[in-house]
C-alpha atoms as a PDB file:
ATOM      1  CA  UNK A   1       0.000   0.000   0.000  1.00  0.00           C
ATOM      2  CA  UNK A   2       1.246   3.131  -0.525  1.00  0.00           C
ATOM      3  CA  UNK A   3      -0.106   6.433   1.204  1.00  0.00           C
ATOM      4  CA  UNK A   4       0.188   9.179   0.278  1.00  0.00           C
ATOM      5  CA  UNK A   5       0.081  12.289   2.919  1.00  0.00           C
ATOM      6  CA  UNK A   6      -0.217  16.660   2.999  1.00  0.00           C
ATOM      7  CA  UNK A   7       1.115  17.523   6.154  1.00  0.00           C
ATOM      8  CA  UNK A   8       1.194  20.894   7.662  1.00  0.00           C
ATOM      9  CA  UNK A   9       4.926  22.225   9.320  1.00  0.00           C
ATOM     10  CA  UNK A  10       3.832  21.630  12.581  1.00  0.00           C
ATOM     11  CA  UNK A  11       3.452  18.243  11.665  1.00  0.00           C
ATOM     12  CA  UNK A  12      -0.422  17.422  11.519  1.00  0.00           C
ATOM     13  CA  UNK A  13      -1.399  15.569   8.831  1.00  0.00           C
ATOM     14  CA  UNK A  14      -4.086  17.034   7.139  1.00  0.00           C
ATOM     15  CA  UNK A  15      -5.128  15.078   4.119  1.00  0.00           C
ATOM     16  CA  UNK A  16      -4.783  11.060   3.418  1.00  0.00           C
ATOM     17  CA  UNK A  17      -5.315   8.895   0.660  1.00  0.00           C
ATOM     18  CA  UNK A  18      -4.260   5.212  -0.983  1.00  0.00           C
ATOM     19  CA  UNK A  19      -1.851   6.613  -3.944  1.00  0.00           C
ATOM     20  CA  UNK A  20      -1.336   2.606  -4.864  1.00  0.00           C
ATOM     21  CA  UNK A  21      -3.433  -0.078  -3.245  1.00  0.00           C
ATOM     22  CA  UNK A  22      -2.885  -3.703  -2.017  1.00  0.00           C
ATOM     23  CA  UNK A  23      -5.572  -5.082  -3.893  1.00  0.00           C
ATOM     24  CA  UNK A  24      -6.969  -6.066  -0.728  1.00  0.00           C
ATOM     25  CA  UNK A  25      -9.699  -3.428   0.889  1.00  0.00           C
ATOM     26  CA  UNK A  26      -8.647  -4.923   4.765  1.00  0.00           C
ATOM     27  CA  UNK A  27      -4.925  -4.446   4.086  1.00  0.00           C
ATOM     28  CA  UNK A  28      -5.693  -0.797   2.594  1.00  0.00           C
ATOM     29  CA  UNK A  29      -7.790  -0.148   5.738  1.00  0.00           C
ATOM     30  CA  UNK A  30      -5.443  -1.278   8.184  1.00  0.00           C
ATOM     31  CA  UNK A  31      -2.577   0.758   6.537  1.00  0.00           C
ATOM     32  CA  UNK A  32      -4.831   4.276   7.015  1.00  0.00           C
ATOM     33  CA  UNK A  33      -5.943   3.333  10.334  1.00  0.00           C
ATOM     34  CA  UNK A  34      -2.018   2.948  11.294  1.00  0.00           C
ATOM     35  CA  UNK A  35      -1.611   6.484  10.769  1.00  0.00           C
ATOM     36  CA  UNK A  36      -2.857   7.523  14.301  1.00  0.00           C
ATOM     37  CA  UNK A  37       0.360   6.264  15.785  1.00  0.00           C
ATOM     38  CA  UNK A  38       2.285   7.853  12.812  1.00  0.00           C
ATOM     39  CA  UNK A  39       3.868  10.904  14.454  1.00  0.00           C
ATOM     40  CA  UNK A  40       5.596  13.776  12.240  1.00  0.00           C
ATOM     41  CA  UNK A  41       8.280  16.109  13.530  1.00  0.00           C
ATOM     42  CA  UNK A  42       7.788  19.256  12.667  1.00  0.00           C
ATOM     43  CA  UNK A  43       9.938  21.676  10.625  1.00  0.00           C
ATOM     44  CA  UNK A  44      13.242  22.887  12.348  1.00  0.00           C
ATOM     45  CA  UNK A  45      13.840  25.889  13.739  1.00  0.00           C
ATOM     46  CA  UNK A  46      15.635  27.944  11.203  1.00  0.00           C
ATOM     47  CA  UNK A  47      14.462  26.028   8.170  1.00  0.00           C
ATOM     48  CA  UNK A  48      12.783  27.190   5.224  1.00  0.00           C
ATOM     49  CA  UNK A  49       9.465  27.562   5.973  1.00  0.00           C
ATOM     50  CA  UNK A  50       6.774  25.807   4.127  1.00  0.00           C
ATOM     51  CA  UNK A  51       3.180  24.988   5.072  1.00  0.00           C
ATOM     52  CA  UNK A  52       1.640  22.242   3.392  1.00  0.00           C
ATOM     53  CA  UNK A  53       4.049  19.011   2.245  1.00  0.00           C
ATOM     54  CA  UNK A  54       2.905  15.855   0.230  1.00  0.00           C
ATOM     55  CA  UNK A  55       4.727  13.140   1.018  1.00  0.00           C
ATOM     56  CA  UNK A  56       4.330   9.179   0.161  1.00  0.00           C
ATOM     57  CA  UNK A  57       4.733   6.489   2.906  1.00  0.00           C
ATOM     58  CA  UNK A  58       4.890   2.911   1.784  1.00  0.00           C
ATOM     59  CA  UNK A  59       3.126   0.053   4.007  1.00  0.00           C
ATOM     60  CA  UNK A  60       4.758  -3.354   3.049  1.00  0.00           C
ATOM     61  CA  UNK A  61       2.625  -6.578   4.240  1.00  0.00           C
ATOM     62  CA  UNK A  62       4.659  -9.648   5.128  1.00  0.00           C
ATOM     63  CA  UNK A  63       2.860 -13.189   5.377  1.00  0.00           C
ATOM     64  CA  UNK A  64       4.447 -15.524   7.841  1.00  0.00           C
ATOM     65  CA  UNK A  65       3.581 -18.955   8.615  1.00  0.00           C
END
């Protein structure tokens, strides 16, 4: 799955969506519910500011038996 996030400089995330999906609704479900223990620093002091950034965070699924 792979997620793709606009997050604010302090860090929030403020929009989600699947950018690629598993194929499998559960697996795509359980990677956006994951993101409420995703935590995002925010921008350093002293860095160029910027207030909205998209990123992309992969979610890999391993089966083990």
């Amino acid at each position: 799955v792979l997620l793709e996030l606009v997050i604010d400089a302090e860090g929030n995330i403020l929009k989600k969506r699947i950018a690629r999906s598993s194929g499998h609704g559960i697996l795509d479900d359980a990677a956006l519910a994951s993101l409420s223990e995703l935590t995002s620093v925010p921008a350093p002091p002293g860095s160029l500011p910027w207030s909205r950034r998209a990123v992309r965070v992969p979610f890999r699924y391993t089966l083990r038996t």
